[in-house]
PDB file of N, CA and C in Angstrom:
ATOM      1  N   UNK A   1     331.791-199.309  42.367  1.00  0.00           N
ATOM      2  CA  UNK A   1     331.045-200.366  43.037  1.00  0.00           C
ATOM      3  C   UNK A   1     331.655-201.717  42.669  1.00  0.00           C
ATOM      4  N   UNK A   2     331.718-202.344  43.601  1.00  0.00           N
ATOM      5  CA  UNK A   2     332.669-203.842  43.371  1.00  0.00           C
ATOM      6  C   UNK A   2     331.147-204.826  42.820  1.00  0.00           C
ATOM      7  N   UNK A   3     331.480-205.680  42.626  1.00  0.00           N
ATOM      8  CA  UNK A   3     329.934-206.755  42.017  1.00  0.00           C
ATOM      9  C   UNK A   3     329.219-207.099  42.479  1.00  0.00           C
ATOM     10  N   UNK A   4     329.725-207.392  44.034  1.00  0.00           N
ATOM     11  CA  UNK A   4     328.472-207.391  45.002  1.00  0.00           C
ATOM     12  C   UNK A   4     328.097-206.205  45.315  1.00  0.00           C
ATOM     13  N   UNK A   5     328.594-205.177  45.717  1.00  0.00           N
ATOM     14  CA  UNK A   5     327.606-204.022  45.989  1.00  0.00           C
ATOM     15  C   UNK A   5     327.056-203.862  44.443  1.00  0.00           C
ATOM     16  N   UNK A   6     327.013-204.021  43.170  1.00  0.00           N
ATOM     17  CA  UNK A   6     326.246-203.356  42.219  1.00  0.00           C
ATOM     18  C   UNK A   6     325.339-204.352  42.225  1.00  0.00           C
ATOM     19  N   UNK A   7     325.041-205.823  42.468  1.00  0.00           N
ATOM     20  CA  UNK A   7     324.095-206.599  42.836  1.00  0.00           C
ATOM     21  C   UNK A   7     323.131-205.990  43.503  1.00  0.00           C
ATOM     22  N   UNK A   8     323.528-205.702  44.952  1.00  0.00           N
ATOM     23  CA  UNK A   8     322.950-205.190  45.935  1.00  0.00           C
ATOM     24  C   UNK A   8     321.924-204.159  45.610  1.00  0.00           C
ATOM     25  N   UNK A   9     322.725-203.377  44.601  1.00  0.00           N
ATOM     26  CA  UNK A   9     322.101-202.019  44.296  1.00  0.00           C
ATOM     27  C   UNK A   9     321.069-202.470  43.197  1.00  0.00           C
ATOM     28  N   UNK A  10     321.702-203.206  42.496  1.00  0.00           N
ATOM     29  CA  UNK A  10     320.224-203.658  41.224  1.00  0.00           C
ATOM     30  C   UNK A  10     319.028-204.206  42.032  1.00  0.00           C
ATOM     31  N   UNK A  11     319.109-205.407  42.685  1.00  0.00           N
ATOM     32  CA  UNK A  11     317.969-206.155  44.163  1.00  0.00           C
ATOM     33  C   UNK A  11     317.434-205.079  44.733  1.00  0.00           C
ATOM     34  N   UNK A  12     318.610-203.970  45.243  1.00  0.00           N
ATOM     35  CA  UNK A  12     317.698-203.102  45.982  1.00  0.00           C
ATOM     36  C   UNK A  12     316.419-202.367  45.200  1.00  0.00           C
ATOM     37  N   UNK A  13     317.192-201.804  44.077  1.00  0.00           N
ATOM     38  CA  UNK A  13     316.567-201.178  43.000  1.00  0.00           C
ATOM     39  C   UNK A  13     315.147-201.768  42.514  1.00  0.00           C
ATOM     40  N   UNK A  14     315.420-202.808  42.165  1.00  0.00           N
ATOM     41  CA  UNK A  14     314.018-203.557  41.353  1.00  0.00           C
ATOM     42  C   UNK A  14     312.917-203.819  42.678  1.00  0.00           C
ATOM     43  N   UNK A  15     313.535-204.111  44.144  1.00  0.00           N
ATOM     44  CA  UNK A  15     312.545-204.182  45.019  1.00  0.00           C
ATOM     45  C   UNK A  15     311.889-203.211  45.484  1.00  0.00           C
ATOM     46  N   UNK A  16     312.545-202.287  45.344  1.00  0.00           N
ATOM     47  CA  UNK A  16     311.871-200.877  45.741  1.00  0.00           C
ATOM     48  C   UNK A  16     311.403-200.064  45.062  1.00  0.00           C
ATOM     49  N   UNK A  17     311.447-200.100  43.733  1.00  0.00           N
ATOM     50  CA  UNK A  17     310.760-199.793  42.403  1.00  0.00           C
ATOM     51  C   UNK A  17     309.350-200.565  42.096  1.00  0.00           C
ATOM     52  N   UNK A  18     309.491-201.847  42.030  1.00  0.00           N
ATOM     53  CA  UNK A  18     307.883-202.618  42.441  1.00  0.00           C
ATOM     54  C   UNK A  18     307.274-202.388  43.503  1.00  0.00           C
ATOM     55  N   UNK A  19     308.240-202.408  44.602  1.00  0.00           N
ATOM     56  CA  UNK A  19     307.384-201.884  45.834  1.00  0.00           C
ATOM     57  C   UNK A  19     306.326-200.509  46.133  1.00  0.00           C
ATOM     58  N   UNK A  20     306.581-199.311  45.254  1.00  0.00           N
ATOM     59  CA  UNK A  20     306.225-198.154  44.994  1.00  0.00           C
ATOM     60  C   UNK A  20     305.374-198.074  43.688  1.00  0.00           C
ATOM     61  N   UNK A  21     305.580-199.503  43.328  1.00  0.00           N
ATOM     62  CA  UNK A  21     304.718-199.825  41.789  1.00  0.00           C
ATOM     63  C   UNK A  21     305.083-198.870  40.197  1.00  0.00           C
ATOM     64  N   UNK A  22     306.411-198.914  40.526  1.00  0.00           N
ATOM     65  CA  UNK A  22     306.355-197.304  39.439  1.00  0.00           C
ATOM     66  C   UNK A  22     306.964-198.627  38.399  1.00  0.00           C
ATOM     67  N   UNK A  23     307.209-198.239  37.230  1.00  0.00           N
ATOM     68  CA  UNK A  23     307.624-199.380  36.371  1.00  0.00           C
ATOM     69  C   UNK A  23     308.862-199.042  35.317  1.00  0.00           C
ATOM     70  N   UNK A  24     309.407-199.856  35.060  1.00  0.00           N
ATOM     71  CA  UNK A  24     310.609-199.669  34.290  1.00  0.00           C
ATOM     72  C   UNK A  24     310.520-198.536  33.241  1.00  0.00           C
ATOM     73  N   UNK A  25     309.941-197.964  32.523  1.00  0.00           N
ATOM     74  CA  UNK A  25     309.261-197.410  31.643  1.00  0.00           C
ATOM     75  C   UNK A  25     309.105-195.710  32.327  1.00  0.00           C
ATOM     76  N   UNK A  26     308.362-196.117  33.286  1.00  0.00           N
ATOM     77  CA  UNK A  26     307.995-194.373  34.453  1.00  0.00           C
ATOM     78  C   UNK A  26     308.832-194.202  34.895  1.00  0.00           C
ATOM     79  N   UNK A  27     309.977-195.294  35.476  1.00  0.00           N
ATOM     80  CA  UNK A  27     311.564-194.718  36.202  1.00  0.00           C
ATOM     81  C   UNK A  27     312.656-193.581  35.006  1.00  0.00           C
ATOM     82  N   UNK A  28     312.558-194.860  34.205  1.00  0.00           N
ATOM     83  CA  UNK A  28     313.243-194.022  32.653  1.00  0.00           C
ATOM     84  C   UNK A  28     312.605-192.677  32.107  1.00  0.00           C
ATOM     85  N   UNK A  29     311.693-192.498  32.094  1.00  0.00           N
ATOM     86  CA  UNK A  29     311.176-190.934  31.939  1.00  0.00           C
ATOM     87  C   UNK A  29     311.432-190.016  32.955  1.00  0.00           C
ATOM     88  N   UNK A  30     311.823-190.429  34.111  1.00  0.00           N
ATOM     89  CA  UNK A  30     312.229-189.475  34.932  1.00  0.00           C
ATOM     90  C   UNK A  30     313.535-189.310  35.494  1.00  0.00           C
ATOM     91  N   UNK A  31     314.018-190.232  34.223  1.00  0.00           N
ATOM     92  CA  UNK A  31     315.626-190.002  34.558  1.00  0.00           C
ATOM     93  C   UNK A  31     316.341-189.897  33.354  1.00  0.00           C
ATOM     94  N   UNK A  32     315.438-189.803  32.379  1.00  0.00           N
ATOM     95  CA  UNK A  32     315.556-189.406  31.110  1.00  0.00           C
ATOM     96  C   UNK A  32     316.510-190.483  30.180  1.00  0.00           C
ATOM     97  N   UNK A  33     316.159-191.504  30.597  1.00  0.00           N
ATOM     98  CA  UNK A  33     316.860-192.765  30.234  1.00  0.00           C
ATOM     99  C   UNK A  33     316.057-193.724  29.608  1.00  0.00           C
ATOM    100  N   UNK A  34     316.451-194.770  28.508  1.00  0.00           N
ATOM    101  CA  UNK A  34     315.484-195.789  28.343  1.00  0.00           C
ATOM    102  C   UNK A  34     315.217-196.784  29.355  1.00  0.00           C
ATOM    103  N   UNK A  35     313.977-197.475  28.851  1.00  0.00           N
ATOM    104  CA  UNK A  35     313.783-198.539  30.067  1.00  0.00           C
ATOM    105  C   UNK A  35     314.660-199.474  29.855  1.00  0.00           C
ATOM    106  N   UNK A  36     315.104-199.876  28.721  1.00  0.00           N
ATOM    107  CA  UNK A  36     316.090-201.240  28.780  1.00  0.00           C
ATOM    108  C   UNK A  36     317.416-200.790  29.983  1.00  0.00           C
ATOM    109  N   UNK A  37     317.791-199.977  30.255  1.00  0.00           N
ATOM    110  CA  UNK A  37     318.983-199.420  31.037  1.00  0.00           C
ATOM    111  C   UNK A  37     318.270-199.781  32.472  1.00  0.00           C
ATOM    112  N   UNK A  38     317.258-199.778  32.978  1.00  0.00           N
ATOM    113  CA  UNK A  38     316.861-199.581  33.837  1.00  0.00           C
ATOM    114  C   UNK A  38     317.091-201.290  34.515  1.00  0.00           C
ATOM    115  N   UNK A  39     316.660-202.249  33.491  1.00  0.00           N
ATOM    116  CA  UNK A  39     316.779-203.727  33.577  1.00  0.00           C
ATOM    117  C   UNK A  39     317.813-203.773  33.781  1.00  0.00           C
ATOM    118  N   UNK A  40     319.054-203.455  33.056  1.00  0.00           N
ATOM    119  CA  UNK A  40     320.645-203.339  33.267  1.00  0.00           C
ATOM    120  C   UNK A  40     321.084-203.069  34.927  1.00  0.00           C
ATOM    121  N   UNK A  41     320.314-201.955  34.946  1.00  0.00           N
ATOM    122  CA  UNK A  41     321.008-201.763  36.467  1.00  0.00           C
ATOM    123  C   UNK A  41     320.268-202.209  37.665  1.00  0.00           C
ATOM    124  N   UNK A  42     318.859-202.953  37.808  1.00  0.00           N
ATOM    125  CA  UNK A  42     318.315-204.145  38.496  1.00  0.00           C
ATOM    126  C   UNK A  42     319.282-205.250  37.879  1.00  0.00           C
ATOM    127  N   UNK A  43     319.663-206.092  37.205  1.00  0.00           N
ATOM    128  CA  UNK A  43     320.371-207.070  36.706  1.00  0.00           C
ATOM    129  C   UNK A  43     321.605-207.163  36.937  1.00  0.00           C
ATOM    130  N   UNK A  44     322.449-205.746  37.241  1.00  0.00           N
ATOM    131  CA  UNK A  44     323.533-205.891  37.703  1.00  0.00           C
ATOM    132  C   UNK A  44     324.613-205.432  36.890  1.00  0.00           C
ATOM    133  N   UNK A  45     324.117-205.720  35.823  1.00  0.00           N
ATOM    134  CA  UNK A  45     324.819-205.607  34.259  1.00  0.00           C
ATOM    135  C   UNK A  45     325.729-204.503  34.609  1.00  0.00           C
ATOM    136  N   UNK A  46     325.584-203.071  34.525  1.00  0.00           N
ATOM    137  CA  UNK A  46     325.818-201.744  34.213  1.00  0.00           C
ATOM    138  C   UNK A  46     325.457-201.539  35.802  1.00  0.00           C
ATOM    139  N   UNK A  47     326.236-200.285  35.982  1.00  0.00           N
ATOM    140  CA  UNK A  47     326.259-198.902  37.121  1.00  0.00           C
ATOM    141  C   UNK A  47     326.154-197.487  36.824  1.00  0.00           C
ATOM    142  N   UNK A  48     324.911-197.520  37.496  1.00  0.00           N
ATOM    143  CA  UNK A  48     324.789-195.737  36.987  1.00  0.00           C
ATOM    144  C   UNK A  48     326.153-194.555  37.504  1.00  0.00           C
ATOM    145  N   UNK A  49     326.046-193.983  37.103  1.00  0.00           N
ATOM    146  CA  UNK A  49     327.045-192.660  37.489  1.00  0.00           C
ATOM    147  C   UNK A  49     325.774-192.590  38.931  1.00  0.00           C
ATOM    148  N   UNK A  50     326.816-191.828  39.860  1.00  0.00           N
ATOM    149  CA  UNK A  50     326.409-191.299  41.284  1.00  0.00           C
ATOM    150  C   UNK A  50     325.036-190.150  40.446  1.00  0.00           C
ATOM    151  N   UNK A  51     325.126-189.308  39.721  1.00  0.00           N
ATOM    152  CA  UNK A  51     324.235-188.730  39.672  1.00  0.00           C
ATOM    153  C   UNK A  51     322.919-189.146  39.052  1.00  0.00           C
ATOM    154  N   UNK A  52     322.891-190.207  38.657  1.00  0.00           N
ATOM    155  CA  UNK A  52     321.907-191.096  38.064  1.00  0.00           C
ATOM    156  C   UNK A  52     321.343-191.824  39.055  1.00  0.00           C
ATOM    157  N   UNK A  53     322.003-192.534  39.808  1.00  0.00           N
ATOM    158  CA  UNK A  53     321.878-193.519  41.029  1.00  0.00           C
ATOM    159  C   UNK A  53     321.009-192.344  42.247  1.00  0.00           C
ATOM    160  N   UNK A  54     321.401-190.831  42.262  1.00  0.00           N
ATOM    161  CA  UNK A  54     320.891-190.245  43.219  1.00  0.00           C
ATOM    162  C   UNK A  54     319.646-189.508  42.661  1.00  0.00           C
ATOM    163  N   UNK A  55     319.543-189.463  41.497  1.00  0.00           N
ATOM    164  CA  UNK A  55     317.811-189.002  40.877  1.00  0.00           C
ATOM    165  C   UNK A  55     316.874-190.542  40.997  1.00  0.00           C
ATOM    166  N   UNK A  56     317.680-191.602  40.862  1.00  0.00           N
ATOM    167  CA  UNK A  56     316.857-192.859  41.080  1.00  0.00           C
ATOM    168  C   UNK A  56     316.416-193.069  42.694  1.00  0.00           C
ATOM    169  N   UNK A  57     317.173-192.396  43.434  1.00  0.00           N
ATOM    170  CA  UNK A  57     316.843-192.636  44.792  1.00  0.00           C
ATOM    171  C   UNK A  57     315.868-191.580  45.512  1.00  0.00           C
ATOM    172  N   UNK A  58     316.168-190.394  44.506  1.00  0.00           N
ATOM    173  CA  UNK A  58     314.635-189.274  44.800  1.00  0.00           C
ATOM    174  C   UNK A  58     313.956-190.036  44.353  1.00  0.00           C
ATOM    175  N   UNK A  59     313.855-190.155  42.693  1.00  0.00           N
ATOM    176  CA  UNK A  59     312.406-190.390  42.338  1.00  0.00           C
ATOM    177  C   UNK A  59     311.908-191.556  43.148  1.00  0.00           C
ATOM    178  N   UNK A  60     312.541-192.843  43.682  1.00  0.00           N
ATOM    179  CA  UNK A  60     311.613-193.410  44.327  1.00  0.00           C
ATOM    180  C   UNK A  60     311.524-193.254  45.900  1.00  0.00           C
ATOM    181  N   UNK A  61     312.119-191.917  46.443  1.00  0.00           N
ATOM    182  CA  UNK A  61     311.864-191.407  48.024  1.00  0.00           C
ATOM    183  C   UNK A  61     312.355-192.634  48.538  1.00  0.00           C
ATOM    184  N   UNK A  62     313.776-193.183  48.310  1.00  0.00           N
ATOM    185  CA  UNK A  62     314.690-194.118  49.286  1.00  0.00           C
ATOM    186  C   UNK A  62     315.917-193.050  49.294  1.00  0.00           C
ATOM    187  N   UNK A  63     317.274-193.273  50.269  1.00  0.00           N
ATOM    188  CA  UNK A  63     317.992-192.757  50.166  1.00  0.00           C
ATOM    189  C   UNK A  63     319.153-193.242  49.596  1.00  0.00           C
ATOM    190  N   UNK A  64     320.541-192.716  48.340  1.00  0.00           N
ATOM    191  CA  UNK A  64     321.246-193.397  48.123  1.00  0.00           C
ATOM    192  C   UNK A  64     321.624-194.370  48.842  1.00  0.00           C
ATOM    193  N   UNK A  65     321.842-194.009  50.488  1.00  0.00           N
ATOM    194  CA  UNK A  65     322.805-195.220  51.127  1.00  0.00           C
ATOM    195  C   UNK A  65     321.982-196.153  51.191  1.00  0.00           C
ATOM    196  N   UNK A  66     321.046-196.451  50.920  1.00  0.00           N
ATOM    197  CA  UNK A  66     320.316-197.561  51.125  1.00  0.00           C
ATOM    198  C   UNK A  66     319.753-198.158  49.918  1.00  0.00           C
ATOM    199  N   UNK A  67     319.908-197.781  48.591  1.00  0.00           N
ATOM    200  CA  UNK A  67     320.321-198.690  47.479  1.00  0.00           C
ATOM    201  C   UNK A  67     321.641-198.933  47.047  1.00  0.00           C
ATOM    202  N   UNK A  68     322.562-198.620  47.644  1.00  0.00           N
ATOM    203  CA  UNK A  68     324.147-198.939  47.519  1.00  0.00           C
ATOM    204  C   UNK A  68     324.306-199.652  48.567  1.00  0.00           C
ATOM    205  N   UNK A  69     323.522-199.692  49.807  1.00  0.00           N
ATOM    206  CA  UNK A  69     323.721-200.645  50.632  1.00  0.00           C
ATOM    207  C   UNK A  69     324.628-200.173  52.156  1.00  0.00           C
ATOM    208  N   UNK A  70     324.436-198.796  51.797  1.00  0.00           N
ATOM    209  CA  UNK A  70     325.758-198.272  53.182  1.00  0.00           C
ATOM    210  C   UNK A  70     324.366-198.212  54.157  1.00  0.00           C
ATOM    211  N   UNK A  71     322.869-198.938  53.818  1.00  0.00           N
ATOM    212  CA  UNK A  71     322.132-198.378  54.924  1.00  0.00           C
ATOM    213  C   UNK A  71     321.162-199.444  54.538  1.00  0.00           C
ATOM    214  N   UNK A  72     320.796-200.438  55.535  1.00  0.00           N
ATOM    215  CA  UNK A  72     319.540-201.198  55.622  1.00  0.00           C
ATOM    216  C   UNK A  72     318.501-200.191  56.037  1.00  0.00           C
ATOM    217  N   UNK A  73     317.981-199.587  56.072  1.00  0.00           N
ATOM    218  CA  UNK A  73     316.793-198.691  56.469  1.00  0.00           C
ATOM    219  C   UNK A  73     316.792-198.035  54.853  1.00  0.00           C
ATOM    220  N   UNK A  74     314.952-197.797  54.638  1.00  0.00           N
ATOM    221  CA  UNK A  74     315.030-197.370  53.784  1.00  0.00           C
ATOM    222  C   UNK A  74     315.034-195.744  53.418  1.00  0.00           C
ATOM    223  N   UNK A  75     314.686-195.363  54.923  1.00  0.00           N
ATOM    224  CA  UNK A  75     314.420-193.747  55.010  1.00  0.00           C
ATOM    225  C   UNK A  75     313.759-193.144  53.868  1.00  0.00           C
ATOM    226  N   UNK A  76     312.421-193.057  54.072  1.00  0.00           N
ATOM    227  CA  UNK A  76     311.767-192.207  53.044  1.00  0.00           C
ATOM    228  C   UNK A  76     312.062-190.731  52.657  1.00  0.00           C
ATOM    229  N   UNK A  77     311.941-190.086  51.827  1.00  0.00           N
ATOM    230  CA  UNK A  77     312.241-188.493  51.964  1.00  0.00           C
ATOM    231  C   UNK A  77     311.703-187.757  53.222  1.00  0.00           C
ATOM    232  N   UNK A  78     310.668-188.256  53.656  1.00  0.00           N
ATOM    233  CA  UNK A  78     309.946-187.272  54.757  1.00  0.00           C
ATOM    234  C   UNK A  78     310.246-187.206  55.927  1.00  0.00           C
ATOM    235  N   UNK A  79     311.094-188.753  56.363  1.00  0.00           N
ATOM    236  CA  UNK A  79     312.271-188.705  57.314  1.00  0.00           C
ATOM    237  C   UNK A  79     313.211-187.684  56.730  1.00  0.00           C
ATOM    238  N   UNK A  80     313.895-188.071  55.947  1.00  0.00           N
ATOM    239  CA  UNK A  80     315.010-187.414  55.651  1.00  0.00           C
ATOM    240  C   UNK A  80     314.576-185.746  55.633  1.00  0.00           C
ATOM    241  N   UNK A  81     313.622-185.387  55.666  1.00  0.00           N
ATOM    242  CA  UNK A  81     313.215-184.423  55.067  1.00  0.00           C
ATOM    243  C   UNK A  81     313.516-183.362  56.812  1.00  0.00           C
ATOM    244  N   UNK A  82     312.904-184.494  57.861  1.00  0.00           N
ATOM    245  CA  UNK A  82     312.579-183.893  59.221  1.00  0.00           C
ATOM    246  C   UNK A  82     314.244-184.002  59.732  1.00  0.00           C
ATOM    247  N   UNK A  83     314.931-185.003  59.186  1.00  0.00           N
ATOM    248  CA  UNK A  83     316.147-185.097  59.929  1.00  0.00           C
ATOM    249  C   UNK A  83     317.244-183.797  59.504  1.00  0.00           C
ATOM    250  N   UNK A  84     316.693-183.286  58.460  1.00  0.00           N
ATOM    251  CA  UNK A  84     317.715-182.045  57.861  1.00  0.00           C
ATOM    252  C   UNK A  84     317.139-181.113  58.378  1.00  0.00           C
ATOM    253  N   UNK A  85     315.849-181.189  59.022  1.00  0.00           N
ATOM    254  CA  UNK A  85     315.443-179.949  59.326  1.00  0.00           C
ATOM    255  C   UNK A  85     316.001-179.883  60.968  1.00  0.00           C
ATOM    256  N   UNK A  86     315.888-181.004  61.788  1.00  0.00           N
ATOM    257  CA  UNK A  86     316.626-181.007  63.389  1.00  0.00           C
ATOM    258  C   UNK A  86     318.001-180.506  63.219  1.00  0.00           C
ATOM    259  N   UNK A  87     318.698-180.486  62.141  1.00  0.00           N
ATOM    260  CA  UNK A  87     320.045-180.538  61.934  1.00  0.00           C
ATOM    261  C   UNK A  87     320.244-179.187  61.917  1.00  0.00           C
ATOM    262  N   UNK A  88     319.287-178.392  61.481  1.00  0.00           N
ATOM    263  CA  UNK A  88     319.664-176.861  61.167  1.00  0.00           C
ATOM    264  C   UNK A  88     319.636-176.421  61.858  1.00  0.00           C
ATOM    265  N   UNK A  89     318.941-176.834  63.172  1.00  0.00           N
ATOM    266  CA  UNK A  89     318.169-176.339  64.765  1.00  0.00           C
ATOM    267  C   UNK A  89     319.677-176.306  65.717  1.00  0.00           C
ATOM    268  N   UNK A  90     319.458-175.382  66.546  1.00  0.00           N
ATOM    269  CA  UNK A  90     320.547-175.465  67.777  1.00  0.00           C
ATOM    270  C   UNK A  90     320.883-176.348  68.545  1.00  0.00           C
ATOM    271  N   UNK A  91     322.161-176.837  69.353  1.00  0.00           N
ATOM    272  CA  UNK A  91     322.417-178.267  69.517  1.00  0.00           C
ATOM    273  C   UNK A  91     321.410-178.268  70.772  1.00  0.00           C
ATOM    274  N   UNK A  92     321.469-177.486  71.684  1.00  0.00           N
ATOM    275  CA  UNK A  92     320.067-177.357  72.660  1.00  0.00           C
ATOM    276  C   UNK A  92     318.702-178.468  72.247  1.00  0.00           C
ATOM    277  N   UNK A  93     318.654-177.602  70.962  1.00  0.00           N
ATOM    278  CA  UNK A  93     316.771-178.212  70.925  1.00  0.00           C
ATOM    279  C   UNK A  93     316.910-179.154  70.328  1.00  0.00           C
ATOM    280  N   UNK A  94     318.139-179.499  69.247  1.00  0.00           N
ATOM    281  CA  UNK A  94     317.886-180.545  69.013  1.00  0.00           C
ATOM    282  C   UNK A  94     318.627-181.837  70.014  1.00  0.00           C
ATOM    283  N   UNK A  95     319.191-182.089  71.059  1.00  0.00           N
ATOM    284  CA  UNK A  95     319.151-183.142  71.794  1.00  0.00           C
ATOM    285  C   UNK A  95     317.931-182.967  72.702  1.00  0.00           C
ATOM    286  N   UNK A  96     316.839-181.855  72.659  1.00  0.00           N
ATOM    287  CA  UNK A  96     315.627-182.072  73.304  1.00  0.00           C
ATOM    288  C   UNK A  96     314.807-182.719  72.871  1.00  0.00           C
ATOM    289  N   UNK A  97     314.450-182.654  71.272  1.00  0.00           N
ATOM    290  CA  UNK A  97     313.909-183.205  70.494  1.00  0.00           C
ATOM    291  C   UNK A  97     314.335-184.714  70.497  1.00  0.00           C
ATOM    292  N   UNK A  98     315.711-184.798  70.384  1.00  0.00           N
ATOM    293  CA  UNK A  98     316.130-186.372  70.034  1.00  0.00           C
ATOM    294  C   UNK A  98     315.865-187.603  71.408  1.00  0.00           C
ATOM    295  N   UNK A  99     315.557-186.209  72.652  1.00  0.00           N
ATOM    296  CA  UNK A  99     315.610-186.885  73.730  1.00  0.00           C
ATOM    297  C   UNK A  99     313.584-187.304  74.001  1.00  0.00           C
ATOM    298  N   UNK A 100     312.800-186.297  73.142  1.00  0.00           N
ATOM    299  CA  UNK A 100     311.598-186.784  73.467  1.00  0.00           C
ATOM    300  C   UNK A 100     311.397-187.816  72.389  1.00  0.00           C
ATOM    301  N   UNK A 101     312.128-187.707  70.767  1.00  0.00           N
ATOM    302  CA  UNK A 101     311.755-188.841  70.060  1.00  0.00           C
ATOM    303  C   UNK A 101     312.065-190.215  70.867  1.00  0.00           C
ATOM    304  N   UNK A 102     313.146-190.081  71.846  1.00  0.00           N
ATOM    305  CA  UNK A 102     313.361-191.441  72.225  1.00  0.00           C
ATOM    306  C   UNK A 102     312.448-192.273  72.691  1.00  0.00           C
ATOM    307  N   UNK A 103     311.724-191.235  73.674  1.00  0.00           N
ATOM    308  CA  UNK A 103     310.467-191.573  74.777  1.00  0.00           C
ATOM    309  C   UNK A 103     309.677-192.121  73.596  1.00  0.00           C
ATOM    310  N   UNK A 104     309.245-191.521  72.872  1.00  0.00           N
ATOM    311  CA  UNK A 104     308.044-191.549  71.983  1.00  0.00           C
ATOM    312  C   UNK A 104     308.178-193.063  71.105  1.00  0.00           C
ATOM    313  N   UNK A 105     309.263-193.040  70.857  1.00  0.00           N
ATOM    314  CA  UNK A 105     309.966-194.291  70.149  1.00  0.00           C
ATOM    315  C   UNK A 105     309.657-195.349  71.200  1.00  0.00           C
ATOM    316  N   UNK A 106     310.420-195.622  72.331  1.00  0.00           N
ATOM    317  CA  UNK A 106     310.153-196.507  73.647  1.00  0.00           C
ATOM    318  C   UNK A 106     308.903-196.702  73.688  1.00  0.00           C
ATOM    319  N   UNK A 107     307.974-195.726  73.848  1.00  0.00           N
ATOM    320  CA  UNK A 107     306.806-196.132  74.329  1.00  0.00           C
ATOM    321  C   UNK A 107     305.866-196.890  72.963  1.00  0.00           C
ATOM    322  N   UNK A 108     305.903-196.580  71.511  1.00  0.00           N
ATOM    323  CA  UNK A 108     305.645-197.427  70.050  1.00  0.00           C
ATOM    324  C   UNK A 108     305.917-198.759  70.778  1.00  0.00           C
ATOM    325  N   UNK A 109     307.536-199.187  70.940  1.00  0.00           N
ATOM    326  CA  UNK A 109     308.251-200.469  70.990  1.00  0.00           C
ATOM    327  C   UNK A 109     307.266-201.276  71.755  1.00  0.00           C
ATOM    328  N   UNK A 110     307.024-200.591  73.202  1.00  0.00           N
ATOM    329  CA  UNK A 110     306.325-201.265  74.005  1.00  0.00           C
ATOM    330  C   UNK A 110     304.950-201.427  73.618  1.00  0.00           C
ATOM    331  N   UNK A 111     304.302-200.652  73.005  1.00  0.00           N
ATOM    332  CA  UNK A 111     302.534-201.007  72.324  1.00  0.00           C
ATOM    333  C   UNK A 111     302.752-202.203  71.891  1.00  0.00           C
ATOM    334  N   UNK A 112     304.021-202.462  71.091  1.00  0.00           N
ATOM    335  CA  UNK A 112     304.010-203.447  69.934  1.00  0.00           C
ATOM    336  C   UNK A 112     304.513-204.751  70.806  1.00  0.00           C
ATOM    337  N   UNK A 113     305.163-204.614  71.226  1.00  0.00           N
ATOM    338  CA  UNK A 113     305.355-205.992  72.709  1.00  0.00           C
ATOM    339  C   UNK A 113     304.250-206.502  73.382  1.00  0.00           C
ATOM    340  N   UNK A 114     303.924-205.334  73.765  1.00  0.00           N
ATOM    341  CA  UNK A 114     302.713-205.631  74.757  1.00  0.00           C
ATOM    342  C   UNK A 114     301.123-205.421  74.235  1.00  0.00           C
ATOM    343  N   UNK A 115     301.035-204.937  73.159  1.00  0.00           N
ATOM    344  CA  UNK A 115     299.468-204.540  72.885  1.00  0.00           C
ATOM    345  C   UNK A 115     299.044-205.553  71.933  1.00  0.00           C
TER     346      UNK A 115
END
């Protein structure tokens, strides 16, 4: 990670860690790390190894690319969860599916325009 992306990733980190309310202290127990490390890598200081960085992105249900920054969306697990499951599906059903999420999507956009 160059210094701005490990920025990126600490900002992302600390915002989405308060955002979920879990605390420096509850992240580190579940990554079996102290909390001072945890400040380090919100701060910028230090970079976790990929496999550290990707138990930090379960435990708080974001996806790596989107605390490294390869993804403005935060995709919760339960997206991610439905998008691996279309993926396993035949290319058939799943451009049927992708073709009614669209509708379904379109028609949200427009509530929110218009309602």
């Amino acid at each position: 990670m160059a210094d701005s992306e490990l920025m990126l990733f600490g900002e992302r980190l600390l915002l989405v860690r308060k955002k979920r309310k879990v605390s420096q202290d509850d992240l580190a127990k579940k990554l079996g790390v102290h909390a001072p490390v945890i400040g380090r890598y919100e701060r910028g200081e230090v970079k976790p190894s990929i496999e550290t960085a990707a138990r930090m992105a379960e435990a708080l249900g974001v996806s790596l690319d989107y605390l490294t920054g390869l993804s403005d969306q935060e995709m919760n697990q339960e997206v991610m969860k439905q998008i691996n499951e279309l993926q396993s599906l035949k290319d058939e059903d799943q451009q049927h599916i992708l073709k009614t999420m669209g509708a379904l999507i379109r028609e949200a956009k427009t509530r929110l325009t218009f309602g």
